[in-house]
C-alpha atoms as a PDB file:
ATOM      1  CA  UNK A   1      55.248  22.590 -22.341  1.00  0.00           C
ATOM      2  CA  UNK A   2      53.202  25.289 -24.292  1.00  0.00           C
ATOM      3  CA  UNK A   3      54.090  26.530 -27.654  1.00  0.00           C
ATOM      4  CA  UNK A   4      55.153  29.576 -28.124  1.00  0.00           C
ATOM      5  CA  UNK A   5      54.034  29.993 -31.688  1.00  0.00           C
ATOM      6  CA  UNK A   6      50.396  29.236 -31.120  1.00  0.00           C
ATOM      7  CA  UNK A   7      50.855  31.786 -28.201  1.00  0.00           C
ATOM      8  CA  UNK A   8      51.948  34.239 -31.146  1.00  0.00           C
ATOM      9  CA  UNK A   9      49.090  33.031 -33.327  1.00  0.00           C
ATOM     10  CA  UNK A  10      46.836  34.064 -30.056  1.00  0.00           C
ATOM     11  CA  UNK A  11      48.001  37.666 -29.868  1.00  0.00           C
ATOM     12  CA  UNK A  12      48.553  38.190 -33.141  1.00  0.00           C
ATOM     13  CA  UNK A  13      44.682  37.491 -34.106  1.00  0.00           C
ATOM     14  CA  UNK A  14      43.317  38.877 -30.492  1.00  0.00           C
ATOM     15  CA  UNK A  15      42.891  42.353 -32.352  1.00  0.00           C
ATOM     16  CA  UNK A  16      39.624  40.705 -33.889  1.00  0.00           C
ATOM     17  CA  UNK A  17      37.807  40.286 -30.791  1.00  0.00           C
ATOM     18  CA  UNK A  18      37.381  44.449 -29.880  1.00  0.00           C
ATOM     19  CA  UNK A  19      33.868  45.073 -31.179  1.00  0.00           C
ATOM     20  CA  UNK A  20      35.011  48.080 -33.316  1.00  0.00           C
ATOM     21  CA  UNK A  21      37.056  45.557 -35.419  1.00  0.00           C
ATOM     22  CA  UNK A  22      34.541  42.800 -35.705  1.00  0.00           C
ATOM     23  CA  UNK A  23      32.075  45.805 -36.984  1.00  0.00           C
ATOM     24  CA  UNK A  24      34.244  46.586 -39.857  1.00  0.00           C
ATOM     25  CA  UNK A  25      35.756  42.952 -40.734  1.00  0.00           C
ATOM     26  CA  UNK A  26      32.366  40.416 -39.739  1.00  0.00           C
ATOM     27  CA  UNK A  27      29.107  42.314 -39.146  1.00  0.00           C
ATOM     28  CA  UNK A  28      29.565  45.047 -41.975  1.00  0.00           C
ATOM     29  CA  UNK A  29      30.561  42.763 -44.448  1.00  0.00           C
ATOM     30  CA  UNK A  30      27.585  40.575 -43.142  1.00  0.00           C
ATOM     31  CA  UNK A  31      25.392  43.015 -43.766  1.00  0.00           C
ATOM     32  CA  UNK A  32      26.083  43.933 -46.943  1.00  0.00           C
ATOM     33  CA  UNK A  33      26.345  40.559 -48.031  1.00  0.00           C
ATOM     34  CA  UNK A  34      22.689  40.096 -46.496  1.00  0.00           C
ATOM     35  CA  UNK A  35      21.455  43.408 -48.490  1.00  0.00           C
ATOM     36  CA  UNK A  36      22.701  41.924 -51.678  1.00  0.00           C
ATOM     37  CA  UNK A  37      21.341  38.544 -51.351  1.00  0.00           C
ATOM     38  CA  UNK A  38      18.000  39.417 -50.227  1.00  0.00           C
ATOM     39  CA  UNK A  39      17.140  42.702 -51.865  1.00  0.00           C
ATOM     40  CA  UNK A  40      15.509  41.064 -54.498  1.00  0.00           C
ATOM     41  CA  UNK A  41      13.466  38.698 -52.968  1.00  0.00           C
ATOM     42  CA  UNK A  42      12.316  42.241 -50.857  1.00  0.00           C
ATOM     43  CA  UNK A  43      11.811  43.822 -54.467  1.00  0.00           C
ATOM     44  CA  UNK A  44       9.517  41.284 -55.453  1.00  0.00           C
ATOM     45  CA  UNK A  45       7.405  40.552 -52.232  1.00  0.00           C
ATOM     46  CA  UNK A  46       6.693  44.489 -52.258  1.00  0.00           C
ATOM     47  CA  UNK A  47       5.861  44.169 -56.006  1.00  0.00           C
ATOM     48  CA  UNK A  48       3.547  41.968 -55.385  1.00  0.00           C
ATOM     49  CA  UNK A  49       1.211  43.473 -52.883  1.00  0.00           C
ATOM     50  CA  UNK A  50       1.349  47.014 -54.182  1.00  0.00           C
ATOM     51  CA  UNK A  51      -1.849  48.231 -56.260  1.00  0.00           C
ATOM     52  CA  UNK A  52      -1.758  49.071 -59.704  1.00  0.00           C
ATOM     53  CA  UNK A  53      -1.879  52.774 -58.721  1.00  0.00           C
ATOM     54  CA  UNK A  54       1.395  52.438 -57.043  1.00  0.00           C
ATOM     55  CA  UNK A  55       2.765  50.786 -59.227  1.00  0.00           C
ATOM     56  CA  UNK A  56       2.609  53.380 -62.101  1.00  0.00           C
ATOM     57  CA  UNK A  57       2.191  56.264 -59.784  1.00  0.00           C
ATOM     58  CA  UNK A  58       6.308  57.752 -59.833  1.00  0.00           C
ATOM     59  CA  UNK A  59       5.510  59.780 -56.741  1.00  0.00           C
ATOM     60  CA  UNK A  60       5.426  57.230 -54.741  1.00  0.00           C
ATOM     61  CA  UNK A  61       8.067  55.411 -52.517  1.00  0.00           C
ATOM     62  CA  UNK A  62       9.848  52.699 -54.889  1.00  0.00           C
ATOM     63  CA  UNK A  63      10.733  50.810 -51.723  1.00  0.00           C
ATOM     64  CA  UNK A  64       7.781  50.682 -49.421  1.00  0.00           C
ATOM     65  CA  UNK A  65       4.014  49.964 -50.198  1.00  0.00           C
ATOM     66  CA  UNK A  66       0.988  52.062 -48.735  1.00  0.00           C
ATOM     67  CA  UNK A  67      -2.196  50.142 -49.467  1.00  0.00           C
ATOM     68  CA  UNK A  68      -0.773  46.417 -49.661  1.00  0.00           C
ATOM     69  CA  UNK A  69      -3.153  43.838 -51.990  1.00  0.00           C
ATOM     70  CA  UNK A  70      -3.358  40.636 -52.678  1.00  0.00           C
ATOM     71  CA  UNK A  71      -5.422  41.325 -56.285  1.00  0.00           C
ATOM     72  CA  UNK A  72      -2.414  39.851 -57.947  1.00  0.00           C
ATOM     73  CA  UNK A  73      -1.979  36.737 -55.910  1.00  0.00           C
ATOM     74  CA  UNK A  74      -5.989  35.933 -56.493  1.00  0.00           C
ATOM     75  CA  UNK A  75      -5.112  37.104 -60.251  1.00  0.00           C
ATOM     76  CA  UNK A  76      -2.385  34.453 -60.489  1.00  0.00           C
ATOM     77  CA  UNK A  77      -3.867  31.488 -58.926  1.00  0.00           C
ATOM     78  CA  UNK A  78      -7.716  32.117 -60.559  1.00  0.00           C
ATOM     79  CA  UNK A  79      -6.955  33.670 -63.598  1.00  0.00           C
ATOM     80  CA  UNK A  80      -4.758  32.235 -64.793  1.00  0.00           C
ATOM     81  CA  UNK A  81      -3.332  28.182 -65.628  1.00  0.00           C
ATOM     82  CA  UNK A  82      -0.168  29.208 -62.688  1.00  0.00           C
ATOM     83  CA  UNK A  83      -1.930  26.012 -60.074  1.00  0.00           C
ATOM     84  CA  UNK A  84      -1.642  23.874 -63.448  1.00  0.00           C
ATOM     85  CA  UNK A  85       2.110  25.391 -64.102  1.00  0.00           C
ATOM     86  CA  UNK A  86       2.996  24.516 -60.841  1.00  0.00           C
ATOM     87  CA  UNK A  87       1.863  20.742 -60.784  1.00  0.00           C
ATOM     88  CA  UNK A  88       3.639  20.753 -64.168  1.00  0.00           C
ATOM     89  CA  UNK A  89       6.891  21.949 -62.935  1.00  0.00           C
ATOM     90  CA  UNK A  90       7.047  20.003 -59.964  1.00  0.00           C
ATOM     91  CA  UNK A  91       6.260  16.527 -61.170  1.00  0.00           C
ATOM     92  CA  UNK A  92       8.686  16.947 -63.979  1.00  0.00           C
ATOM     93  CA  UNK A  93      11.629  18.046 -61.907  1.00  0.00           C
ATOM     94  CA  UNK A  94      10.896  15.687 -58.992  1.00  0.00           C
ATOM     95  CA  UNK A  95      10.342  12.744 -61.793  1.00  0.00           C
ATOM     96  CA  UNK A  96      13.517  13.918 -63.820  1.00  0.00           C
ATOM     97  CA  UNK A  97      15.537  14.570 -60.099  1.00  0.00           C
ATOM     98  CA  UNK A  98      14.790  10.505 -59.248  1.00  0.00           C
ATOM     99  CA  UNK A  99      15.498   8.861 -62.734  1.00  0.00           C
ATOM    100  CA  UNK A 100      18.738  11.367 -63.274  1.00  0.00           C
ATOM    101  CA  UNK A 101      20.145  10.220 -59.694  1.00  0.00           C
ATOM    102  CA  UNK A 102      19.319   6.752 -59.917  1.00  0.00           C
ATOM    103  CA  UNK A 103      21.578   6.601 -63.165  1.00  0.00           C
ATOM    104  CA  UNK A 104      24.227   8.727 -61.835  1.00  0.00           C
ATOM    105  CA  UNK A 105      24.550   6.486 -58.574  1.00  0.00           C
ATOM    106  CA  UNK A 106      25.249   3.269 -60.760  1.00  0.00           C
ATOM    107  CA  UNK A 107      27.679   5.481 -63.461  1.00  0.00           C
ATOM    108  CA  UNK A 108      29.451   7.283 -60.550  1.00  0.00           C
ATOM    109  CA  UNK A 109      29.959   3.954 -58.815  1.00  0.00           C
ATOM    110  CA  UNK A 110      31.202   2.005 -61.514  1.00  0.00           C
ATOM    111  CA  UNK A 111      33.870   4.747 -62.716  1.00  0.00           C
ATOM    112  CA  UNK A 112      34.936   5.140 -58.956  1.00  0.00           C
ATOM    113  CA  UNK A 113      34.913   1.653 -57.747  1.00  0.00           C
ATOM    114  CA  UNK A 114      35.106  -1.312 -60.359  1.00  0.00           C
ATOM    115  CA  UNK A 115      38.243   0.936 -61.827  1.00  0.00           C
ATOM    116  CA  UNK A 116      37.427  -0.775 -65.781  1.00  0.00           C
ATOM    117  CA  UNK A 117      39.998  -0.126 -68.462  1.00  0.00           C
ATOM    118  CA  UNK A 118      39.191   3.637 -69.724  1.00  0.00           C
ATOM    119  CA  UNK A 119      37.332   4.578 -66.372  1.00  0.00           C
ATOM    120  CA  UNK A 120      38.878   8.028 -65.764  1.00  0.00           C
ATOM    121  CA  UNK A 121      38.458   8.688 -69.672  1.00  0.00           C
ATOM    122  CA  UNK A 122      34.819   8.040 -69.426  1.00  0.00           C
ATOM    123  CA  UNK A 123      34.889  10.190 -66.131  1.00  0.00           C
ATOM    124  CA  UNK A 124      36.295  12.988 -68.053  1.00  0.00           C
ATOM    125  CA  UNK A 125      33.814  12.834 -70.894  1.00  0.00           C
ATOM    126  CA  UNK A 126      30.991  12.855 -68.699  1.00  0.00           C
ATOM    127  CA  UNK A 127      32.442  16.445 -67.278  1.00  0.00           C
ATOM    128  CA  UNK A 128      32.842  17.450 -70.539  1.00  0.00           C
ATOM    129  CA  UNK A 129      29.401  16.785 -71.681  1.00  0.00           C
ATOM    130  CA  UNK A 130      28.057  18.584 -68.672  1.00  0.00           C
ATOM    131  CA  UNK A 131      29.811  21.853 -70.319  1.00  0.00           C
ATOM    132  CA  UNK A 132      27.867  21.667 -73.181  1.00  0.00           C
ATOM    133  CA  UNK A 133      25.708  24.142 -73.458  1.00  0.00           C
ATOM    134  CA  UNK A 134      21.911  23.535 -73.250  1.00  0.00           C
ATOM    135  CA  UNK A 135      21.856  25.777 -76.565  1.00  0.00           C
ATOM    136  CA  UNK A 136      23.541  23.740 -78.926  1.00  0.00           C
ATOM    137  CA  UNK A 137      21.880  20.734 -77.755  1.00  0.00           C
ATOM    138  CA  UNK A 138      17.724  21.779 -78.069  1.00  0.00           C
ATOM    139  CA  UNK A 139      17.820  22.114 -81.547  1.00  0.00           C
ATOM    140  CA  UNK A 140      18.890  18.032 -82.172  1.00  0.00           C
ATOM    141  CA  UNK A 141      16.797  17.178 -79.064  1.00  0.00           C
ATOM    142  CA  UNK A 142      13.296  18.780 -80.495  1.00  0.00           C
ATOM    143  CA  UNK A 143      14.133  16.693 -83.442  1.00  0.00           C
ATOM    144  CA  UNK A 144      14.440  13.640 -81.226  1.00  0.00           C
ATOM    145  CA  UNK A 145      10.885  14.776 -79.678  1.00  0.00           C
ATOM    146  CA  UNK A 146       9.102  15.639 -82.675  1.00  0.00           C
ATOM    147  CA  UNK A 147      10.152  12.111 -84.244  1.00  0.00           C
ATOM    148  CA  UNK A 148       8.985  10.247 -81.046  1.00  0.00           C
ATOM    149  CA  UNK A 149       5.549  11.752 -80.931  1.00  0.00           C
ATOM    150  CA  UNK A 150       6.370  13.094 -77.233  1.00  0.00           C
ATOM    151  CA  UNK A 151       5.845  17.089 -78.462  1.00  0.00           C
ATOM    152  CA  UNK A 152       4.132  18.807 -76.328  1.00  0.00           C
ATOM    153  CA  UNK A 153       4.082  16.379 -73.275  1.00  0.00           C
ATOM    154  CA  UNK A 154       5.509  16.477 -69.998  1.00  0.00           C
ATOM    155  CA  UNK A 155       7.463  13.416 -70.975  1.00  0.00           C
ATOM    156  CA  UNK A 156       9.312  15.188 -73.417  1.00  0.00           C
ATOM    157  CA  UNK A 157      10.964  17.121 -70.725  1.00  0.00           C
ATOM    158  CA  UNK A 158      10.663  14.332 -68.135  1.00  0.00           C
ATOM    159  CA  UNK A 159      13.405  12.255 -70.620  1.00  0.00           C
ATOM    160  CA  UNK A 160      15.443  15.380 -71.773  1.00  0.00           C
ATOM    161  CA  UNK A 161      15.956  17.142 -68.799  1.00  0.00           C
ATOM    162  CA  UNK A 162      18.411  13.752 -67.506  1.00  0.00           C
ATOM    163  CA  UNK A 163      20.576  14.818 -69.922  1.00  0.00           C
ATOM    164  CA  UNK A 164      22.045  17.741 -68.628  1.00  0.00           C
ATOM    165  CA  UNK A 165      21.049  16.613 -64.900  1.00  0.00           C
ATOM    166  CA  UNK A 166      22.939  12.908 -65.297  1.00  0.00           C
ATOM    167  CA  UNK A 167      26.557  14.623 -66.247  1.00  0.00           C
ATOM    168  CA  UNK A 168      26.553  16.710 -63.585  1.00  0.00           C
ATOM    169  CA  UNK A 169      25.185  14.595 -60.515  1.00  0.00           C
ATOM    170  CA  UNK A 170      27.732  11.807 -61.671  1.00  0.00           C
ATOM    171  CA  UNK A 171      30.323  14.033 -61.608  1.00  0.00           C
ATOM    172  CA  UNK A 172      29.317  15.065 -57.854  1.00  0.00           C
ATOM    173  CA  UNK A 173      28.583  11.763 -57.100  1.00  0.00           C
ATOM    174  CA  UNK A 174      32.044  10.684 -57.930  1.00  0.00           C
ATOM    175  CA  UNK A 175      33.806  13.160 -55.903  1.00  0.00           C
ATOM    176  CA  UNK A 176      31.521  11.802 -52.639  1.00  0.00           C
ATOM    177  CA  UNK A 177      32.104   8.038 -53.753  1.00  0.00           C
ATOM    178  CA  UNK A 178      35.996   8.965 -54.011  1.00  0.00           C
ATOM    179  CA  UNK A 179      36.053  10.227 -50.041  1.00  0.00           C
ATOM    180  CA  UNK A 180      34.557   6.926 -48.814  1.00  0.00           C
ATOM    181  CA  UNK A 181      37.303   3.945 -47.895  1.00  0.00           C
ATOM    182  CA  UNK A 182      37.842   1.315 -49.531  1.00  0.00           C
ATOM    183  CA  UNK A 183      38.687  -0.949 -47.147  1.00  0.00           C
ATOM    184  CA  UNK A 184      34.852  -1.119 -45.986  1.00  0.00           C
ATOM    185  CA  UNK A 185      34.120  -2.428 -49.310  1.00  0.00           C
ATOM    186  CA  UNK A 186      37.356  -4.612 -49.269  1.00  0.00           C
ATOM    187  CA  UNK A 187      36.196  -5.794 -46.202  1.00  0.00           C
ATOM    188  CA  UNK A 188      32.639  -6.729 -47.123  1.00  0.00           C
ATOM    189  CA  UNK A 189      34.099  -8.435 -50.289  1.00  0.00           C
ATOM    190  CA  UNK A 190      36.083 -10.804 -47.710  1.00  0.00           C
ATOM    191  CA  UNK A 191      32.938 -11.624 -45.668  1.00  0.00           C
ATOM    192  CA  UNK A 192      31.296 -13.010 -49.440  1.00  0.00           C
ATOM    193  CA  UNK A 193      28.879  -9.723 -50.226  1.00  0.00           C
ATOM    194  CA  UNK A 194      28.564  -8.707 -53.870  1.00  0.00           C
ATOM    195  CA  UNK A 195      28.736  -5.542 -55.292  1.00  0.00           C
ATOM    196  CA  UNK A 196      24.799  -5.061 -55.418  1.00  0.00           C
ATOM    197  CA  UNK A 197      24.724  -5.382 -52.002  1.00  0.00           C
ATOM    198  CA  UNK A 198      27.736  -3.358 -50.854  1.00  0.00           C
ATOM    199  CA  UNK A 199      26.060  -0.328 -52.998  1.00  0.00           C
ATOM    200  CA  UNK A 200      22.982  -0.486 -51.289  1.00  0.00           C
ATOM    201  CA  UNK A 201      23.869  -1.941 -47.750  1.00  0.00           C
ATOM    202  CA  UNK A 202      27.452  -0.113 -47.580  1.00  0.00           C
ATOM    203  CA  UNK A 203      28.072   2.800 -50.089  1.00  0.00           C
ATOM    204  CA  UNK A 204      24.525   4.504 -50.182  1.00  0.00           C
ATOM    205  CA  UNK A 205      23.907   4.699 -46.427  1.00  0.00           C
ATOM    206  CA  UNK A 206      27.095   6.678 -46.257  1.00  0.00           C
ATOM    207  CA  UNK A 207      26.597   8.870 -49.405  1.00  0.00           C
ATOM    208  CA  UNK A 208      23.353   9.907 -48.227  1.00  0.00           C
ATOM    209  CA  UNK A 209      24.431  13.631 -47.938  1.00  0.00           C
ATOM    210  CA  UNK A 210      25.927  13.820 -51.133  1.00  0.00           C
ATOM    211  CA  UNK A 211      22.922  12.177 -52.770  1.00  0.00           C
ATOM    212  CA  UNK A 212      21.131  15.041 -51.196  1.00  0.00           C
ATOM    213  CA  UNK A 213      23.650  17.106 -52.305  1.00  0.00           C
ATOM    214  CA  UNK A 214      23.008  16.085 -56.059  1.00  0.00           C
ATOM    215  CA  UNK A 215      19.358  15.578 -55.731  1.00  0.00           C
ATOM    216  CA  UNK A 216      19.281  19.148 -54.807  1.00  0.00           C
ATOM    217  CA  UNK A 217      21.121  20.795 -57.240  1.00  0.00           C
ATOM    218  CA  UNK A 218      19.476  18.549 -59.840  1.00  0.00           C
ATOM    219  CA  UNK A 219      15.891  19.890 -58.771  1.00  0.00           C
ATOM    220  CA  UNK A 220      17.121  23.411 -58.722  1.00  0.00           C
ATOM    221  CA  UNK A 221      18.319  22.873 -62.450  1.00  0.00           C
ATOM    222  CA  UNK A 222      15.179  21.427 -63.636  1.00  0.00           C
ATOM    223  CA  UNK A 223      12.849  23.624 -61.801  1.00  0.00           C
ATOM    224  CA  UNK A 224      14.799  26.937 -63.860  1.00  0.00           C
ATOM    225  CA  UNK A 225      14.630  25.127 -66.564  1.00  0.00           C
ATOM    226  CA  UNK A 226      13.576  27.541 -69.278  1.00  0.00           C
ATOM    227  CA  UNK A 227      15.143  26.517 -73.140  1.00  0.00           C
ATOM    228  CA  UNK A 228      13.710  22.864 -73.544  1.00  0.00           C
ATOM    229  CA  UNK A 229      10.407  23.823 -71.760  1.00  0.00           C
ATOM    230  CA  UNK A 230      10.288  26.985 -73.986  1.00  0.00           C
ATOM    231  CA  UNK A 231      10.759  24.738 -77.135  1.00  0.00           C
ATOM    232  CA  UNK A 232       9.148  21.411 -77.060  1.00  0.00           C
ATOM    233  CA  UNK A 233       6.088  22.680 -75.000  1.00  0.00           C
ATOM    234  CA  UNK A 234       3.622  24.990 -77.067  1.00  0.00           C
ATOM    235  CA  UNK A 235       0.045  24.851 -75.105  1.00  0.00           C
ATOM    236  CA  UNK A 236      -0.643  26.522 -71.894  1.00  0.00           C
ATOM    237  CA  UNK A 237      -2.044  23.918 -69.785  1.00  0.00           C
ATOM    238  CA  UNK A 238       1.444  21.791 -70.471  1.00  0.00           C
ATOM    239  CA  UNK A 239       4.094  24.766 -69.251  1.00  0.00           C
ATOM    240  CA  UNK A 240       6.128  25.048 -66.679  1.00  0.00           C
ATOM    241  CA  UNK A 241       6.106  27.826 -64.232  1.00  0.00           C
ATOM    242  CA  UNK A 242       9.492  29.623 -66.077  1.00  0.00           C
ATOM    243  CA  UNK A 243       7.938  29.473 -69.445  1.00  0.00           C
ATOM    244  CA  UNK A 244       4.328  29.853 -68.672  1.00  0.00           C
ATOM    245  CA  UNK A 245       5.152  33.290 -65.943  1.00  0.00           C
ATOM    246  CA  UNK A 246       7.031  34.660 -68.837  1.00  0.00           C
ATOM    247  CA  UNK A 247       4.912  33.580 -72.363  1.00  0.00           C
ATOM    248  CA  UNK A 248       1.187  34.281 -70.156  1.00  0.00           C
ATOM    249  CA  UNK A 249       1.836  37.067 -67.890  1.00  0.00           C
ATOM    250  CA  UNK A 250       3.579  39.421 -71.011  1.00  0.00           C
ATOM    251  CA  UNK A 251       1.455  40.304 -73.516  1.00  0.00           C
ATOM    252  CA  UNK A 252       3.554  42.234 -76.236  1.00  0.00           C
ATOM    253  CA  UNK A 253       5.427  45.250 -74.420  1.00  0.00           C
ATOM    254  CA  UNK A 254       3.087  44.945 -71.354  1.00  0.00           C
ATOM    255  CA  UNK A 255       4.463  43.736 -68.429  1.00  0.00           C
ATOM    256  CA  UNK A 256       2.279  42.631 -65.747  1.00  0.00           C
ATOM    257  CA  UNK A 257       4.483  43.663 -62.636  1.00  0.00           C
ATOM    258  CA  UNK A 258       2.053  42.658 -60.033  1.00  0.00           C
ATOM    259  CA  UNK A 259       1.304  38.836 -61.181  1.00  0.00           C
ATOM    260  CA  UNK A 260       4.629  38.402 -62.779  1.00  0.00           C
ATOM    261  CA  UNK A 261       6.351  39.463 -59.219  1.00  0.00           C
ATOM    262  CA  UNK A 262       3.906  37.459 -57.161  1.00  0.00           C
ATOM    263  CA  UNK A 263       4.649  34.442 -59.805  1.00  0.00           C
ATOM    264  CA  UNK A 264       8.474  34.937 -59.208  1.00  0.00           C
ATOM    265  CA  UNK A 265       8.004  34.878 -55.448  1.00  0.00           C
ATOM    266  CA  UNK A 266       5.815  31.850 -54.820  1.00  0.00           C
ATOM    267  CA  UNK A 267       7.854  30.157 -57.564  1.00  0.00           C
ATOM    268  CA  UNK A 268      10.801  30.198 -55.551  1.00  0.00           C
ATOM    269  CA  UNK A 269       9.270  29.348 -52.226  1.00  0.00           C
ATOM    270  CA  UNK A 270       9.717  26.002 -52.946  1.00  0.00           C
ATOM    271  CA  UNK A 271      13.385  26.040 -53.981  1.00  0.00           C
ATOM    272  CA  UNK A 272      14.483  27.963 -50.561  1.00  0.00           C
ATOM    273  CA  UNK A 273      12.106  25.628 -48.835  1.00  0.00           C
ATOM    274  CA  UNK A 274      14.305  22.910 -49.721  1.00  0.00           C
ATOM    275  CA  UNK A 275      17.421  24.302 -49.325  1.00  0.00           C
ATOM    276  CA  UNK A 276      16.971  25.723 -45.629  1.00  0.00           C
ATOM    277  CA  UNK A 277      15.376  21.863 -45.002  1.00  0.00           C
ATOM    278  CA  UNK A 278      18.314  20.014 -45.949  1.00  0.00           C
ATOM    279  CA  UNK A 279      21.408  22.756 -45.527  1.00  0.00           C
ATOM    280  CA  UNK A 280      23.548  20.617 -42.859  1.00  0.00           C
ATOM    281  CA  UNK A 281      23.408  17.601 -45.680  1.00  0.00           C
ATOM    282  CA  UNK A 282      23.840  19.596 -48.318  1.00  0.00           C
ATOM    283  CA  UNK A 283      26.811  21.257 -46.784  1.00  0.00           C
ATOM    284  CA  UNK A 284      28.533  18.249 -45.794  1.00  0.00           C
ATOM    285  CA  UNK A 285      27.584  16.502 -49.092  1.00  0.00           C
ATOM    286  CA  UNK A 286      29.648  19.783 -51.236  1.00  0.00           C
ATOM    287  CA  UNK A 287      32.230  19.281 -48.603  1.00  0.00           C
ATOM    288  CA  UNK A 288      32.904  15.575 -48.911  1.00  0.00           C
ATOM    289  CA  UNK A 289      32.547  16.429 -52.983  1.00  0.00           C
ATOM    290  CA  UNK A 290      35.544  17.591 -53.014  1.00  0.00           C
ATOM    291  CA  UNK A 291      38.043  15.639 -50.952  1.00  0.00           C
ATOM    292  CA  UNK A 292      40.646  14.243 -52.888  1.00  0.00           C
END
C-alpha cells in the first residue's frame, strides 16, 4: 500500500524539474557560485602572461590579454631563488604534515578510546589551544628558536609548525575515531589483541579517509603559512614560497604584477592538485568528522 504523503512530497517538489525553474534555483546559482570561486585564479593566470606594456597600458582590456608571455614565468624560475622556495615549502609542510599526524593519531586515540580520568577535559583544551591565535604565540616561539640555535633553519619551522597543526588534526581525528564501533575493538580485545595492534590492524585501516582528511588540511595550513616563516627565517635561500613571493618580488612600493601573479598561480597548483586527487576521501573523511 503506497503512501500518500511521499506521493505529496512527489508533487509538491515536481515544480523543480521544468527547466525554467532549475535555471533560476540550480544552474544560476551554479554559475555564480563558479564566477566567484574561480575569478581569481582567471585574474592571476591572465596576469601572468600579459607583457609589461599591458600591464600599465589603462587602454587596454583588464580582462583579456593580446600578446600573451611567458617573460615572467622564465623571470620567476631563473631569476630568482622561487625553485629553492618551493623545495623549501614543500619539505617543511610534507615533514611537519607526517610528524603533526602521527602525534595526533596516538592523542586522538587515547582521548577517544582508553576513556582516562580527565579525557574529555584534555579534549577540550586541545580545541581550545587550536583557537589561539598564531599571533600571540610567534613572539614566545622565536624566543624558543633563537635559544635553541635553530634560527634561520628549516627545522625551526619543521618543529613549530606541529603546534598549531597537532590541535587541530586531533580534534578531527577524534570526531572520525568517535564514528567507528566499538564493538570491533571489543571484539578484538576478546580474541587477546592489544591496543598497539588494534590501532594499526583495526582503527587506522578504517580511518584512512579521515587521516586524509587531516593530512590535507594540515598541508594546506603549513603550505600558507606566512607569520612563523616571516619571523624566524631571515635569508633568501631558507624562505618559503609565502614569505619569499612577498619579501623578493616587492621592492619598496613596486609591485611586480607579472612574477608575483605567476608566483601565486604555480604556488597553488600544488594545493588544488591535491585536493581534486583525494576529494571522495576527503569528503567522506569531513563527513564521518562529524557524526556524533
Amino acid at each position: 500500500m503506497s503512501n500518500p504523503n511521499s506521493q505529496v512530497d512527489t508533487v509538491g517538489m515536481s515544480f523543480l524539474d521544468s527547466l525554467p525553474r532549475k535555471m533560476v534555483t540550480v544552474y544560476l546559482p551554479l554559475l555564480v557560485f563558479l564566477i566567484v570561486l574561480l575569478f581569481p585564479f582567471y585574474w592571476m593566470a591572465i596576469t601572468s602572461v600579459k607583457p609589461e606594456t599591458e600591464l600599465l597600458s589603462r587602454d587596454g582590456n583588464p580582462f583579456w590579454v593580446i600578446k600573451p608571455t611567458l617573460a615572467h614565468f622564465y623571470k620567476l624560475l631563473f631569476e630568482t631563488s622561487y625553485p629553492q622556495w618551493l623545495w623549501n615549502t614543500v619539505l617543511v609542510s610534507v615533514v611537519s604534515t607526517f610528524v603533526s599526524l602521527a602525534a595526533s593519531v596516538f592523542a586522538a586515540y587515547a582521548i577517544e578510546r582508553l576513556r582516562f580520568t580527565g579525557s574529555k577535559q584534555v579534549g577540550l583544551s586541545i580545541f581550545l589551544a587550536y583557537m589561539v591565535p598564531p599571533s600571540i604565540l610567534f613572539i614566545p616561539l622565536a624566543n624558543v628558536v633563537f635559544n635553541l640555535g635553530l634560527f634561520d633553519t628549516r627545522w625551526a619551522l619543521i618543529l613549530t609548525y606541529p603546534t598549531f597543526l597537532i590541535p587541530f588534526c586531533t580534534w578531527l581525528l577524534m570526531g572520525y575515531f568517535r564514528s567507528i564501533p566499538a564493538e570491533l575493538e571489543e571484539c578484538a580485545l576478546i580474541d587477546g589483541a592489544n591496543r598497539w595492534q588494534i590501532l594499526i590492524k583495526i582503527v587506522l585501516p578504517l580511518a584512512v579517509p579521515g587521516l586524509i582528511s587531516a593530512g590535507i588540511f594540515a598541508f594546506t595550513l603549513s603550505w600558507n603559512e606566512f607569520i612563523y616563516a616571516l619571523t624566524f627565517i631571515s635569508s633568501s635561500e631558507m624562505k618559503t614560497l609565502p614569505v619569499g613571493v612577498v619579501t623578493e618580488l616587492v621592492q619598496g612600493d613596486v609591485y611586480q604584477w607579472g612574477p608575483l601573479m605567476a608566483g601565486a598561480l604555480l604556488g597553488s597548483l600544488p594545493v588544488a592538485f591535491i585536493y581534486s586527487f583525494f576529494v571522495e576521501y576527503y569528503v567522506s573523511g569531513m563527513t564521518g568528522s562529524v557524526k556524533e
